[in-house]
N, C-alpha and C. Protein backbone atom coordinates (compact mmCIF):
# COMPACT_ATOMS: atom_id res chain seq x y z
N UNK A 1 -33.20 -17.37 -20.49
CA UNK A 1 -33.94 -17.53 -19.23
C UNK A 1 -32.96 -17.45 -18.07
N UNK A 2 -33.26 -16.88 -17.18
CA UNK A 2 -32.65 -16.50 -15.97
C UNK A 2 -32.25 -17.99 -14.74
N UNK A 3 -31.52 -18.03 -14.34
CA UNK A 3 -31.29 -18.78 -13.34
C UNK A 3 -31.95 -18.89 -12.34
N UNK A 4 -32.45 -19.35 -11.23
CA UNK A 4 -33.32 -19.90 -10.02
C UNK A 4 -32.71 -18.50 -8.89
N UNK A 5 -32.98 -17.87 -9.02
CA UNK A 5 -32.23 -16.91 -7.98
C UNK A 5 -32.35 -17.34 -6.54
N UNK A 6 -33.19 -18.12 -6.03
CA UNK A 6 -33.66 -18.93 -4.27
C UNK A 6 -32.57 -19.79 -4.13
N UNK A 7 -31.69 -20.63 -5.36
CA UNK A 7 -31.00 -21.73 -5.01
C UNK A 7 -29.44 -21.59 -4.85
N UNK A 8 -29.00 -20.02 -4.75
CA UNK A 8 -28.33 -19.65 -5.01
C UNK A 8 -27.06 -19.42 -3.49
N UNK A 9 -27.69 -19.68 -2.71
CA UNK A 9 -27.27 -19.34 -1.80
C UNK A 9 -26.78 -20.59 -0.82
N UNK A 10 -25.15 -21.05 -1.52
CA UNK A 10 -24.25 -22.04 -1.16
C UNK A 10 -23.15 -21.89 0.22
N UNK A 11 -23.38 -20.88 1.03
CA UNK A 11 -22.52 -20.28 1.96
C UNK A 11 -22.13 -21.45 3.21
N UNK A 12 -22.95 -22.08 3.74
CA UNK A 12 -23.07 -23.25 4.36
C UNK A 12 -22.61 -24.43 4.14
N UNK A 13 -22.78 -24.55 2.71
CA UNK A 13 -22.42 -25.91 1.95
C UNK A 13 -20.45 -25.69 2.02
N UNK A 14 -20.21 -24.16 1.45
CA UNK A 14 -19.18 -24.60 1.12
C UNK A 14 -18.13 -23.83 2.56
N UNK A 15 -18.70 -23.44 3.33
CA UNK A 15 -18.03 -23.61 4.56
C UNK A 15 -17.98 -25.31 4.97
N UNK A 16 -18.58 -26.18 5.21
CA UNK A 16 -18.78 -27.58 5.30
C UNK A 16 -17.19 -28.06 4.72
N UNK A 17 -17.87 -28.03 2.81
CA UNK A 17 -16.72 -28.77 2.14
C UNK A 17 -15.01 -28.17 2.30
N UNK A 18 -14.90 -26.71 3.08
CA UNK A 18 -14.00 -26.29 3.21
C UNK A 18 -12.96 -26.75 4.36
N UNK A 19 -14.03 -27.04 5.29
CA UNK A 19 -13.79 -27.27 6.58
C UNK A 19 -13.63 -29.04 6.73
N UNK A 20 -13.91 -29.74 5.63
CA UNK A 20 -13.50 -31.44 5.80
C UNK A 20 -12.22 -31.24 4.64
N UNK A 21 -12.33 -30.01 3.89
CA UNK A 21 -10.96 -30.57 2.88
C UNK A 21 -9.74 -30.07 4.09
N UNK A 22 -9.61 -29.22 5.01
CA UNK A 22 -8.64 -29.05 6.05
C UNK A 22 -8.55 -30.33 6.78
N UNK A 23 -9.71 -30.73 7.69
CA UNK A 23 -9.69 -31.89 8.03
C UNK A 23 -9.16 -33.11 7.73
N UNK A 24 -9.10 -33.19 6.33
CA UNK A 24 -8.19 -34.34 5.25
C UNK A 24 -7.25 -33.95 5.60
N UNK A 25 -6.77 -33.08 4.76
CA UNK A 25 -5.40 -32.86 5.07
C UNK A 25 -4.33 -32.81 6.27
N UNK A 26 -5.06 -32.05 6.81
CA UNK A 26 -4.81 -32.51 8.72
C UNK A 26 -4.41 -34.07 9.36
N UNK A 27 -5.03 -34.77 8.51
CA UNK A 27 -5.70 -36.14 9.51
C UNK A 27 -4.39 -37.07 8.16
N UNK A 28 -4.91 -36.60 6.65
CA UNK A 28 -3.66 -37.40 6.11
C UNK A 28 -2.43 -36.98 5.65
N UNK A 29 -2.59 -36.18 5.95
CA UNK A 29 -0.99 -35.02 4.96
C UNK A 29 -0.22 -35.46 6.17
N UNK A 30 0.52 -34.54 5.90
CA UNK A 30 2.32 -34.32 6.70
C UNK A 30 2.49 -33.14 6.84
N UNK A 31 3.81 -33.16 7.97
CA UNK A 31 4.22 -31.38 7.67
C UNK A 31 4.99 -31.51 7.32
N UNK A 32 4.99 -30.10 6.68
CA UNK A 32 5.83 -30.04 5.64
C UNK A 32 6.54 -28.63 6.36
N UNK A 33 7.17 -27.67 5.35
CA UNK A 33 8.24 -26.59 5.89
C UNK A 33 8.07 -25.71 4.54
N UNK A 34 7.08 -24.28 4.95
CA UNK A 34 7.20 -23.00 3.03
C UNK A 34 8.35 -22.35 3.86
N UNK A 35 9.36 -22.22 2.84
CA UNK A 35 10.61 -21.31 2.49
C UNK A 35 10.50 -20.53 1.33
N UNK A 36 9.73 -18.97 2.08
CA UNK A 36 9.64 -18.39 0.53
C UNK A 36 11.21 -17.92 0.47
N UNK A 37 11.31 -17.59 -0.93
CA UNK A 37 12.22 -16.96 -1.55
C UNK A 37 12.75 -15.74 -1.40
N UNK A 38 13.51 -15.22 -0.89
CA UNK A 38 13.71 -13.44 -1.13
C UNK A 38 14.80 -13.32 -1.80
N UNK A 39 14.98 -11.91 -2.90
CA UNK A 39 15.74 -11.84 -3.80
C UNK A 39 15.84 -10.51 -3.17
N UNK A 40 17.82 -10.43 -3.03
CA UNK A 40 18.15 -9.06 -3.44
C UNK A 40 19.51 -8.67 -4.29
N UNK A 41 19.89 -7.31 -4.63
CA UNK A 41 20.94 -7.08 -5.22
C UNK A 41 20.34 -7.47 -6.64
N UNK A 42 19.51 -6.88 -7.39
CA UNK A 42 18.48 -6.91 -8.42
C UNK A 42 19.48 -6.32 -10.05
N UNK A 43 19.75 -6.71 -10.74
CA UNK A 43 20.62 -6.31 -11.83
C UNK A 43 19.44 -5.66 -12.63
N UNK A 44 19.06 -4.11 -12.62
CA UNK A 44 17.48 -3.77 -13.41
C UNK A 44 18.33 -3.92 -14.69
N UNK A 45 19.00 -4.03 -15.29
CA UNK A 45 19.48 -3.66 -16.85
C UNK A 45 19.35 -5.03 -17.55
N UNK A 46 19.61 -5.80 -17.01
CA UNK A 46 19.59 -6.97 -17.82
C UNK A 46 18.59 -8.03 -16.78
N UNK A 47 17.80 -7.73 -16.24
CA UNK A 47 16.61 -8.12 -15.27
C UNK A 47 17.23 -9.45 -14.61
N UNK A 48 18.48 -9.78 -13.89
CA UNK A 48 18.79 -10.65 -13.74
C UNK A 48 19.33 -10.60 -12.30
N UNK A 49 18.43 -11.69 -11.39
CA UNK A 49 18.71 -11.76 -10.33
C UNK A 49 20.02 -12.16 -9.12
N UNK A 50 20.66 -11.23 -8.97
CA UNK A 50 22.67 -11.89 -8.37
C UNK A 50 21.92 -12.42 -6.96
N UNK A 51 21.24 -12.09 -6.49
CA UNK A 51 20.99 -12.60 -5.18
C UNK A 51 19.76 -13.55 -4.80
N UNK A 52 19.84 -14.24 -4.03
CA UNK A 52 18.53 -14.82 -3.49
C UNK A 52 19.14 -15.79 -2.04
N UNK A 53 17.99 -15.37 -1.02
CA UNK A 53 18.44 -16.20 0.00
C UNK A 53 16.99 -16.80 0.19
N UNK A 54 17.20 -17.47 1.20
CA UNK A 54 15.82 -18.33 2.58
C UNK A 54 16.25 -18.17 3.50
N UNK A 55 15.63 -17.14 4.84
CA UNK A 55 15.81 -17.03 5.79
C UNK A 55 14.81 -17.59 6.39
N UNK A 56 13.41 -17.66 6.29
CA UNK A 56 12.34 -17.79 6.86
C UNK A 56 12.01 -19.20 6.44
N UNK A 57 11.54 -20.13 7.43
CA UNK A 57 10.92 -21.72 7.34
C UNK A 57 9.34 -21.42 8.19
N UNK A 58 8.23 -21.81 7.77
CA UNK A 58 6.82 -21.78 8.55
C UNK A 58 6.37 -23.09 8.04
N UNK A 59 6.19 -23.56 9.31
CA UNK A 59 5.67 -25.09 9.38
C UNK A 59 4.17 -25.00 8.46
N UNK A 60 3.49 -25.85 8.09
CA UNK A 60 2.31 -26.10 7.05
C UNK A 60 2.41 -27.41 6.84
N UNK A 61 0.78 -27.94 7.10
CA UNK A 61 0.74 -29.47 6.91
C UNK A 61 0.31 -29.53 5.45
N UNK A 62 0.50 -30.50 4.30
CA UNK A 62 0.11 -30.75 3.54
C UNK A 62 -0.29 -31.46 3.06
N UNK A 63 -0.79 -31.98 1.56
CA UNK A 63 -1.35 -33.63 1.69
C UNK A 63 -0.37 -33.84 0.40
N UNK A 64 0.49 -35.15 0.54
CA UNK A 64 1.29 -35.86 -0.55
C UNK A 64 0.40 -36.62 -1.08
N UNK A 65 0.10 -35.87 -2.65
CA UNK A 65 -0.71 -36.14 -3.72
C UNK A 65 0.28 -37.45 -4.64
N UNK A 66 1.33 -37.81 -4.82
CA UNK A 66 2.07 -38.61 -5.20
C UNK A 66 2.60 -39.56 -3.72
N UNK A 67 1.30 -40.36 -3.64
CA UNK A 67 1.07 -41.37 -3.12
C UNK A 67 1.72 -42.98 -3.50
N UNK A 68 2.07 -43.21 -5.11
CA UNK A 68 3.03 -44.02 -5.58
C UNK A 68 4.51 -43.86 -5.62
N UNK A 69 5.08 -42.59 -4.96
CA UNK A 69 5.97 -42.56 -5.18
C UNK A 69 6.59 -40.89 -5.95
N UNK A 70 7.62 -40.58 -5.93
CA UNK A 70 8.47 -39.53 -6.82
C UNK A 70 7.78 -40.07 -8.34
N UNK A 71 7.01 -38.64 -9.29
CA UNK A 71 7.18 -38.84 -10.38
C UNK A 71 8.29 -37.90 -11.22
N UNK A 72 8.66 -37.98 -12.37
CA UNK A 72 9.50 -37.36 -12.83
C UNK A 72 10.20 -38.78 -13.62
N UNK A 73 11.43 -38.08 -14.20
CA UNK A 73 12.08 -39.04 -14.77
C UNK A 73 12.96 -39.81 -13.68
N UNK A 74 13.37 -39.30 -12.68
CA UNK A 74 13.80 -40.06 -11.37
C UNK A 74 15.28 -39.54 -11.68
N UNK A 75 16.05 -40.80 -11.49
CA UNK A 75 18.00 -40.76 -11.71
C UNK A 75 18.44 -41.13 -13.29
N UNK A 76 19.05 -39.82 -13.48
CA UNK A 76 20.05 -40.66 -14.85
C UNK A 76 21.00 -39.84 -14.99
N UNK A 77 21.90 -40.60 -15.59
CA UNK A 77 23.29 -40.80 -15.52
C UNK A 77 23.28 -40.20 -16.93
N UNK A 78 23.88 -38.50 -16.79
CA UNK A 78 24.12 -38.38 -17.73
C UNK A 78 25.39 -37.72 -18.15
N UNK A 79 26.03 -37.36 -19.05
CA UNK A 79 27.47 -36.70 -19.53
C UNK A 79 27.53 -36.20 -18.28
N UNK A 80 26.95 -35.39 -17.58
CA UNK A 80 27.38 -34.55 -17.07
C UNK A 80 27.17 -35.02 -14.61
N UNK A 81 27.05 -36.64 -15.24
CA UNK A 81 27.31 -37.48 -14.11
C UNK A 81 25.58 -37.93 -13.75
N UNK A 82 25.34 -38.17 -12.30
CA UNK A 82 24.08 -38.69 -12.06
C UNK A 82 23.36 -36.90 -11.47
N UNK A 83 21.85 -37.46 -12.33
CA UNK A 83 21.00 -36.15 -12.15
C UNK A 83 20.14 -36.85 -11.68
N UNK A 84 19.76 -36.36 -10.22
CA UNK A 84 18.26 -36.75 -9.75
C UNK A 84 16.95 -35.90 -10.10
N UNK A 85 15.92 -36.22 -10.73
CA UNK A 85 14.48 -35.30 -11.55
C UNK A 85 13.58 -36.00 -11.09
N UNK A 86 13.35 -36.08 -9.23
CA UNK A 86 12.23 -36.27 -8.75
C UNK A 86 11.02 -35.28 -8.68
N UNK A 87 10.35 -35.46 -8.94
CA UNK A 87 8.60 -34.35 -8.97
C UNK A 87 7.69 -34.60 -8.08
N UNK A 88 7.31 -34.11 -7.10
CA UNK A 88 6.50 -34.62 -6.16
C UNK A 88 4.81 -33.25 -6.31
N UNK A 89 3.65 -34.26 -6.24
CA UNK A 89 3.18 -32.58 -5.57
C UNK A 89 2.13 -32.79 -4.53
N UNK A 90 1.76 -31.23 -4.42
CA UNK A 90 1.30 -31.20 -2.58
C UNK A 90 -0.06 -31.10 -2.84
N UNK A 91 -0.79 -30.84 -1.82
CA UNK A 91 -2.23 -29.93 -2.18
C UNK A 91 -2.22 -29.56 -0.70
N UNK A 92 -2.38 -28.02 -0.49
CA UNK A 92 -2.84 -27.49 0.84
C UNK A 92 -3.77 -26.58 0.72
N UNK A 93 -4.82 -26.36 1.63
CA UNK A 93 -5.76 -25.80 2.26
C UNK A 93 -5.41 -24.25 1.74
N UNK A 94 -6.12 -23.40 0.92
CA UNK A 94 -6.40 -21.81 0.87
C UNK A 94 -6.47 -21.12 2.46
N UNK A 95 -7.60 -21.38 3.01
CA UNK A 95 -7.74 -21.08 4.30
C UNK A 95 -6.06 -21.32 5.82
N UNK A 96 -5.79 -22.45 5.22
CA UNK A 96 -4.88 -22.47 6.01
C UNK A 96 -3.31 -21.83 5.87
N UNK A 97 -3.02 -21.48 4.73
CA UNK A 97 -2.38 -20.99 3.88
C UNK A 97 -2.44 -19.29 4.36
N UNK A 98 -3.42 -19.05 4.16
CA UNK A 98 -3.71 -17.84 4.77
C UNK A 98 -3.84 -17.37 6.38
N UNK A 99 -4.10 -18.41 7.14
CA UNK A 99 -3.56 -18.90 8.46
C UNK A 99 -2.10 -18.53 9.11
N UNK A 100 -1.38 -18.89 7.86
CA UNK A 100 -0.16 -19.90 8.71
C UNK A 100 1.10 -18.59 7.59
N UNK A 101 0.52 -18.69 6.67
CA UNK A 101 1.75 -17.77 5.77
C UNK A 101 1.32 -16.35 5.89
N UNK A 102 0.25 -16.46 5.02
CA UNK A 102 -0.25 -14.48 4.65
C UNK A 102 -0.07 -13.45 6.09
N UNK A 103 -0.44 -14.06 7.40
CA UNK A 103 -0.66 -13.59 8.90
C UNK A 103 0.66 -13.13 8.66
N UNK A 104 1.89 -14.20 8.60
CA UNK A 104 2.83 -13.70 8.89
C UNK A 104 3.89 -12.68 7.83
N UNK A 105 3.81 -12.73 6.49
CA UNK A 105 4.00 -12.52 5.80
C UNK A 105 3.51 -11.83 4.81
N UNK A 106 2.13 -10.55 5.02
CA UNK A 106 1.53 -10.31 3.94
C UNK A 106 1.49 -10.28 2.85
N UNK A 107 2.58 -9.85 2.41
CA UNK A 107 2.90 -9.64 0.83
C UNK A 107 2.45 -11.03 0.21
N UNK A 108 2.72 -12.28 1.09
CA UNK A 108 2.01 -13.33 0.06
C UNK A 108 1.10 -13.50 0.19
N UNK A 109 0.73 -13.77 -1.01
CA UNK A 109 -1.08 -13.45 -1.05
C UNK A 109 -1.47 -15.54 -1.49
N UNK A 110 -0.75 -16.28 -2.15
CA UNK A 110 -0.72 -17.15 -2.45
C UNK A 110 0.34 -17.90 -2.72
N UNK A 111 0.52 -19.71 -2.56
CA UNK A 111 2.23 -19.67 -3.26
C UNK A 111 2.83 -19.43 -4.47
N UNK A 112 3.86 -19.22 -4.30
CA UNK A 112 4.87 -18.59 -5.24
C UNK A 112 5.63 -19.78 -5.90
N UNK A 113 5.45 -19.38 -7.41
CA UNK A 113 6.55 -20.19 -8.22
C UNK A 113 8.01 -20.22 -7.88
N UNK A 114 8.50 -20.34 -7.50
CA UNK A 114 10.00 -20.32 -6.85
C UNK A 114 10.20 -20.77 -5.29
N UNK A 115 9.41 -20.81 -4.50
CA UNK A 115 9.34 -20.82 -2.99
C UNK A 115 9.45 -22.63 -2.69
N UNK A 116 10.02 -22.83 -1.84
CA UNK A 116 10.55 -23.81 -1.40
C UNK A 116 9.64 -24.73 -0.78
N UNK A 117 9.55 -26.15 -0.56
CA UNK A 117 8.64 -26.82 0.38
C UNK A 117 9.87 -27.72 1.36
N UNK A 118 9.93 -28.17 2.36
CA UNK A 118 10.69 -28.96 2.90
C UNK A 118 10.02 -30.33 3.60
N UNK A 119 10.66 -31.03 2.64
CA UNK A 119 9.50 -32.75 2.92
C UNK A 119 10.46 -33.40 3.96
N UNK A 120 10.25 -33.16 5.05
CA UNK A 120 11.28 -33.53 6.34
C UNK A 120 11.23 -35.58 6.11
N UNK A 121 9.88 -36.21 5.75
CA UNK A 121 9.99 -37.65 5.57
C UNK A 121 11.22 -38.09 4.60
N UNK A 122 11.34 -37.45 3.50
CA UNK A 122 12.32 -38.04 2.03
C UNK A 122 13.93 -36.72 2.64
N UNK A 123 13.58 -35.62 3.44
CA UNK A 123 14.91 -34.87 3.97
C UNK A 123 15.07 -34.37 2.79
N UNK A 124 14.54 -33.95 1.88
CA UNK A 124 14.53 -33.44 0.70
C UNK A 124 13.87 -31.58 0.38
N UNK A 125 14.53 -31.02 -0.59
CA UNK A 125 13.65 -29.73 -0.32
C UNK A 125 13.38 -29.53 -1.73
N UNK A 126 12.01 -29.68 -2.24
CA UNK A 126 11.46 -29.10 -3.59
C UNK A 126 10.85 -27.83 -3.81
N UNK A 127 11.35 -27.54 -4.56
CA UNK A 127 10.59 -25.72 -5.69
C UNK A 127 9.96 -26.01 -6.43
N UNK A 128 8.76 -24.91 -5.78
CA UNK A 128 7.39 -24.74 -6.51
C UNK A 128 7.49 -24.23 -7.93
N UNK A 129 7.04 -25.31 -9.02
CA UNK A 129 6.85 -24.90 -10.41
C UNK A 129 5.95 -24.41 -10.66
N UNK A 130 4.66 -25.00 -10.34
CA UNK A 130 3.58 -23.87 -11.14
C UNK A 130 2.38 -24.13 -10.01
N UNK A 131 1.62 -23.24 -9.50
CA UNK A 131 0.63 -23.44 -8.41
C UNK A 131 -0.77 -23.70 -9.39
N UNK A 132 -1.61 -24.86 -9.25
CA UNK A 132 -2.94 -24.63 -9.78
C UNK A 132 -3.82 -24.43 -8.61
N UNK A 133 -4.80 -23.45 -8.87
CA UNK A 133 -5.90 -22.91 -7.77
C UNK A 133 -7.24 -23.00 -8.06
N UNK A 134 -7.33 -23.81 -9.59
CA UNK A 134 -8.53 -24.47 -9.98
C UNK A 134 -9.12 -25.56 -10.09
N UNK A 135 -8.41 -26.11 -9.18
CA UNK A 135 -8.50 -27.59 -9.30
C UNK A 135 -8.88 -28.70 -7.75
N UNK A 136 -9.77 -28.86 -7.41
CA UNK A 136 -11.14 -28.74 -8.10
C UNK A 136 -11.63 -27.49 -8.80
N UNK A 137 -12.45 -27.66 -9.48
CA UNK A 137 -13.24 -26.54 -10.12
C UNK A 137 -14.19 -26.26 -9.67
N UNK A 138 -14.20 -24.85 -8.76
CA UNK A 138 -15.69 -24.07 -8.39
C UNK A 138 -16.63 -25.26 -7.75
N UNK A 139 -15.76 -25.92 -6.79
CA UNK A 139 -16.85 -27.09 -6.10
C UNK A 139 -18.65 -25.64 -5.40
N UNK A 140 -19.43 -25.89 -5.49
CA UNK A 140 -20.09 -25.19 -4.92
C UNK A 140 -20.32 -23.70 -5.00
N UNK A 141 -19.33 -23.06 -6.18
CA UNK A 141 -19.10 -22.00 -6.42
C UNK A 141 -17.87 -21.16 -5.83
N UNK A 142 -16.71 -22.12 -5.46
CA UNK A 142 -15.71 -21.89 -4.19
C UNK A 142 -14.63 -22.80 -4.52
N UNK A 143 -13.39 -21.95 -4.59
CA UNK A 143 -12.30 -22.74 -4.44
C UNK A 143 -11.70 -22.46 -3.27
N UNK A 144 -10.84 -23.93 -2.72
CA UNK A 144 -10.86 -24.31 -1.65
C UNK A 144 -9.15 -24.67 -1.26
N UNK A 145 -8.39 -24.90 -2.36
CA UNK A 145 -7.18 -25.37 -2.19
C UNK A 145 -5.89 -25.08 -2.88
N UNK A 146 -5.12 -25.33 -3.10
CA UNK A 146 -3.75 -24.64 -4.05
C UNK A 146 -3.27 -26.46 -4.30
N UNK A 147 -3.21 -26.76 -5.70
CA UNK A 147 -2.29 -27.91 -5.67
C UNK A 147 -0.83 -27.66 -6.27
N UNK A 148 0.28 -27.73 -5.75
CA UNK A 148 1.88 -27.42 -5.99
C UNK A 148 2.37 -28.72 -6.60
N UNK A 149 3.09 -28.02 -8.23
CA UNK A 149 3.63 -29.04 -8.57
C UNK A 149 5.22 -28.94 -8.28
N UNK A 150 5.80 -29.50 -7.66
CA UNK A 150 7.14 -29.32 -7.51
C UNK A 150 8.07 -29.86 -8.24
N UNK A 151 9.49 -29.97 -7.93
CA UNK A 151 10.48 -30.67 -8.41
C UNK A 151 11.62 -30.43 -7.79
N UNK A 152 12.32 -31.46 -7.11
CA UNK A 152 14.13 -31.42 -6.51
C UNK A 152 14.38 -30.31 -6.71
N UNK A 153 15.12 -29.40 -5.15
CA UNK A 153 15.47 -28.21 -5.69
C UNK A 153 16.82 -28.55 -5.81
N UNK A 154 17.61 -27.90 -6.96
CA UNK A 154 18.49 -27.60 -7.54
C UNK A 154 19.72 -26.87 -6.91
N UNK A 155 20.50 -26.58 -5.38
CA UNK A 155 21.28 -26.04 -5.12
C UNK A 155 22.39 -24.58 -5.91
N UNK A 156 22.25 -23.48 -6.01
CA UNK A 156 22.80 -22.63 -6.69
C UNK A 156 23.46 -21.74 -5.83
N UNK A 157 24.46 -22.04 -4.84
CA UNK A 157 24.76 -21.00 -4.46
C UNK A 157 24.15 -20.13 -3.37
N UNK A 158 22.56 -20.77 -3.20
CA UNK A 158 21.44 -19.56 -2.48
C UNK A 158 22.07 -19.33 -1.56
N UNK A 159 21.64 -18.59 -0.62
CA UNK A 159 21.69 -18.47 1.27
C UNK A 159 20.85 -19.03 1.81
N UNK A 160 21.02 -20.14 2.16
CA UNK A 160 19.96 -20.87 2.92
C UNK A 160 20.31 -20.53 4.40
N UNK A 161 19.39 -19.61 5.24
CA UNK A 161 19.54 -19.57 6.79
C UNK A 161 18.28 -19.44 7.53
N UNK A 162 17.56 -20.59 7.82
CA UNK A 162 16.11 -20.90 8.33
C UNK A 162 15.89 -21.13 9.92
N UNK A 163 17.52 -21.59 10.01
CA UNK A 163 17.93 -21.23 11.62
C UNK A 163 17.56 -22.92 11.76
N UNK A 164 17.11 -24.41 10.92
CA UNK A 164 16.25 -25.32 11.22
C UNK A 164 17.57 -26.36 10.28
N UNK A 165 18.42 -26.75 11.22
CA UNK A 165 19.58 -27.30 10.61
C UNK A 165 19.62 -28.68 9.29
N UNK A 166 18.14 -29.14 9.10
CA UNK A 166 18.27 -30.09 8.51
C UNK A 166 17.99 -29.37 7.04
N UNK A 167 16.84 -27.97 7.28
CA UNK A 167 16.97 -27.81 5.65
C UNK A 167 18.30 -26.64 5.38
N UNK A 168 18.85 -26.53 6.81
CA UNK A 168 20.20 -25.07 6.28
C UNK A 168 21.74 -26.20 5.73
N UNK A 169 21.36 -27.55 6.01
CA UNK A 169 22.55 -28.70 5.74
C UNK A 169 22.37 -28.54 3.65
N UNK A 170 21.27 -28.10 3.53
CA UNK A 170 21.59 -28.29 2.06
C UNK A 170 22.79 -26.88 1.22
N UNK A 171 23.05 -26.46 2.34
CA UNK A 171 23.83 -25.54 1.98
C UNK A 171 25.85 -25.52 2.37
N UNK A 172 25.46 -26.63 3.11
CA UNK A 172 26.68 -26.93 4.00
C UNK A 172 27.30 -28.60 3.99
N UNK A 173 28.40 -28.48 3.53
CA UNK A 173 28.95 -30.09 3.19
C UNK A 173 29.65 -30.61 4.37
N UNK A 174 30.42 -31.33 4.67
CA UNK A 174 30.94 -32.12 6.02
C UNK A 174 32.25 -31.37 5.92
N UNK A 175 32.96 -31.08 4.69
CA UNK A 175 34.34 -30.07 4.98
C UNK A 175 34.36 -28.42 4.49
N UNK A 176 32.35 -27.74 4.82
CA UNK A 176 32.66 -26.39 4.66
C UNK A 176 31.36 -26.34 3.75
N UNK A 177 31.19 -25.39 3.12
CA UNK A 177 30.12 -24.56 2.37
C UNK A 177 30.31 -25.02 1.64
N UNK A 178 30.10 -24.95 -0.21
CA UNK A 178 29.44 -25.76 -1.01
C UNK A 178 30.44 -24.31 -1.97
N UNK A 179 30.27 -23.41 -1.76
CA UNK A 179 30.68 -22.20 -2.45
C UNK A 179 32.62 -22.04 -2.32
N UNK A 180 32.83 -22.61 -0.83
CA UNK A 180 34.38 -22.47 -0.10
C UNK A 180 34.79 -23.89 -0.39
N UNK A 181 34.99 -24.43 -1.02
CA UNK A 181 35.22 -26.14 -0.46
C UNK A 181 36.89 -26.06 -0.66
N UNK A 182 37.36 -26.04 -0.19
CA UNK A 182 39.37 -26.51 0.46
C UNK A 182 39.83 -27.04 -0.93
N UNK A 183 38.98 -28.76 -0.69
CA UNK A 183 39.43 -29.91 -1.32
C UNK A 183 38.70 -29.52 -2.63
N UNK A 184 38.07 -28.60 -3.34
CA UNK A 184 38.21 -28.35 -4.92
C UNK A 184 39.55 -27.52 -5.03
N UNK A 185 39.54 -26.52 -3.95
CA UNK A 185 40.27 -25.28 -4.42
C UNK A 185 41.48 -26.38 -4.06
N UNK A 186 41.95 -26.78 -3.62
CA UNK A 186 43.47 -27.53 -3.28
C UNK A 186 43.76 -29.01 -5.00
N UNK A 187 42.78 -29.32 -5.30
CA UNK A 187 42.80 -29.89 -6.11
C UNK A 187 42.92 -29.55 -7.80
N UNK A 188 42.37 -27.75 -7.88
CA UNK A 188 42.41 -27.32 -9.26
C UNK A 188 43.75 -26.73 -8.96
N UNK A 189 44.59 -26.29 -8.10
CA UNK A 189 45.46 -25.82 -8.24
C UNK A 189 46.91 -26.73 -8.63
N UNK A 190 46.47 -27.91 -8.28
CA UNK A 190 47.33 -28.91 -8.81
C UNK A 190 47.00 -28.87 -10.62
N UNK A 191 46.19 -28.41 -11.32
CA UNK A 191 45.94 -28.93 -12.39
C UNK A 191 46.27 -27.54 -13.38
N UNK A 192 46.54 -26.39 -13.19
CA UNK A 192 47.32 -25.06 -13.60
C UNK A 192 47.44 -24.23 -12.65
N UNK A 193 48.76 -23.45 -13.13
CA UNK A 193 48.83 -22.75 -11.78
C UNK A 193 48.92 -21.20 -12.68
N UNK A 194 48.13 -20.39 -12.27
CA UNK A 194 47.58 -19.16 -11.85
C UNK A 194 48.22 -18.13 -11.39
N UNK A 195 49.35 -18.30 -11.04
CA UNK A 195 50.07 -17.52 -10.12
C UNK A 195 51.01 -16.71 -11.19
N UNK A 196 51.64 -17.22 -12.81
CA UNK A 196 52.17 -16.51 -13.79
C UNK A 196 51.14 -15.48 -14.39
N UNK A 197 51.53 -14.77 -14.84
CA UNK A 197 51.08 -13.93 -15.53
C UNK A 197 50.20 -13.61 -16.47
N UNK A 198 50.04 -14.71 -17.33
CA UNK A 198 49.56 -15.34 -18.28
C UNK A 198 49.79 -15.80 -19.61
N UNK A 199 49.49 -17.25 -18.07
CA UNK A 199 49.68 -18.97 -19.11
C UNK A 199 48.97 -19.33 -20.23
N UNK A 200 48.36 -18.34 -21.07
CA UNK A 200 47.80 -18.97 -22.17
C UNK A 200 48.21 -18.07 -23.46
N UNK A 201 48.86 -16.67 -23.07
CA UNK A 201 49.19 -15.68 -24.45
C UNK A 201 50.75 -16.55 -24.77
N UNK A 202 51.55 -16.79 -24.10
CA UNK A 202 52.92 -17.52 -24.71
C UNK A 202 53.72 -16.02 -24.52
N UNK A 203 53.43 -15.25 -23.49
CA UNK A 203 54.60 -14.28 -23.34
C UNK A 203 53.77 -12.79 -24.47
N UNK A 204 53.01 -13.22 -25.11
CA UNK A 204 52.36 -12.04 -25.90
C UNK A 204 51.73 -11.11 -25.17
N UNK A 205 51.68 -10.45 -24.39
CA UNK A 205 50.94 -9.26 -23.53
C UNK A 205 51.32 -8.24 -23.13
């Protein structure tokens, strides 16, 4: 048996519910800061990416869905010293998203697994792990939002240049870049020196 074909027609309703889930977010979120990702200098042979910077920061309010706090395993101390594994996640507006990013940026069509958020309250910058876009489910026949699960981003080297000094500081230490630092390079050289020929054949070469 066929469906009610008269009751079908939700266009109103879910302009409404679209237009108070912005409103939420608006009224309780934060702003936040998308730093998508751009990759270049592409290795096609072994599909492996040598480059990636952030030049671009676009303001976006969001709503902090981890309301108790950072989940994740948090700080631990492990062999390899203290690891922070905070997880935070967002939920922002489709509509606004498309507002505020796609306008400027076409190519994104939605967020990106890799793309950056900048939580200016914690001064912290997390990468997007996995975007869900079903969640709610088909309120009204309409989805309405993107929820981002994030996690601490991880410093590698990137190019961070957003021109917005508090998230380009994650790239820059108090004596220099993170990549140049003096006081490693002045300190491993005390510990072998490099300058023979080579210190590890015993004269065999």
């Amino acid at each position: 048996m066929a469906t009610n074909p008269y009751f079908k027609d939700y266009s109103d309703e879910q302009n409404l519910v679209e237009d108070l889930t912005i409103e939420i977010i608006k009224t309780m979120g934060r702003d936040m800061v998308y730093i998508p990702r751009e990759k270049f200098n592409q290795d096609l042979l072994f599909g492996e990416q040598l480059g990636v910077y952030f030049k671009v920061g676009i303001p976006l309010e969001m709503y902090v869905d981890s309301v108790m706090g950072f989940d994740g395993q948090g700080d631990i101390a492990s062999k390899f010293g203290l690891e922070i594994r905070d997880n935070i996640n967002f939920t922002i507006a489709k509509k606004r998203f498309i507002q505020e990013i796609q306008t400027k940026i076409p190519e994104i069509i939605r967020p990106r697994e890799g793309d950056l958020i900048f939580f200016p309250l914690a001064r912290a910058l997390f990468e997007i792990n996995f975007v869900e876009h079903e969640n709610p489910f088909y309120q009204l026949g309409k989805l309405y939002c993107y929820k981002l699960s994030c996690a601490l981003f991880t410093y590698n080297e990137e190019q961070v240049r957003t021109g917005n000094s508090d998230i380009d500081s994650v790239e820059t230490y108090e004596h220099g870049q993170t990549a140049e630092n003096t006081e490693i390079s002045n300190l491993d050289n005390g510990i072998l020196d490099f300058t023979e020929t080579d210190p590890f054949s015993e004269g065999n070469y």
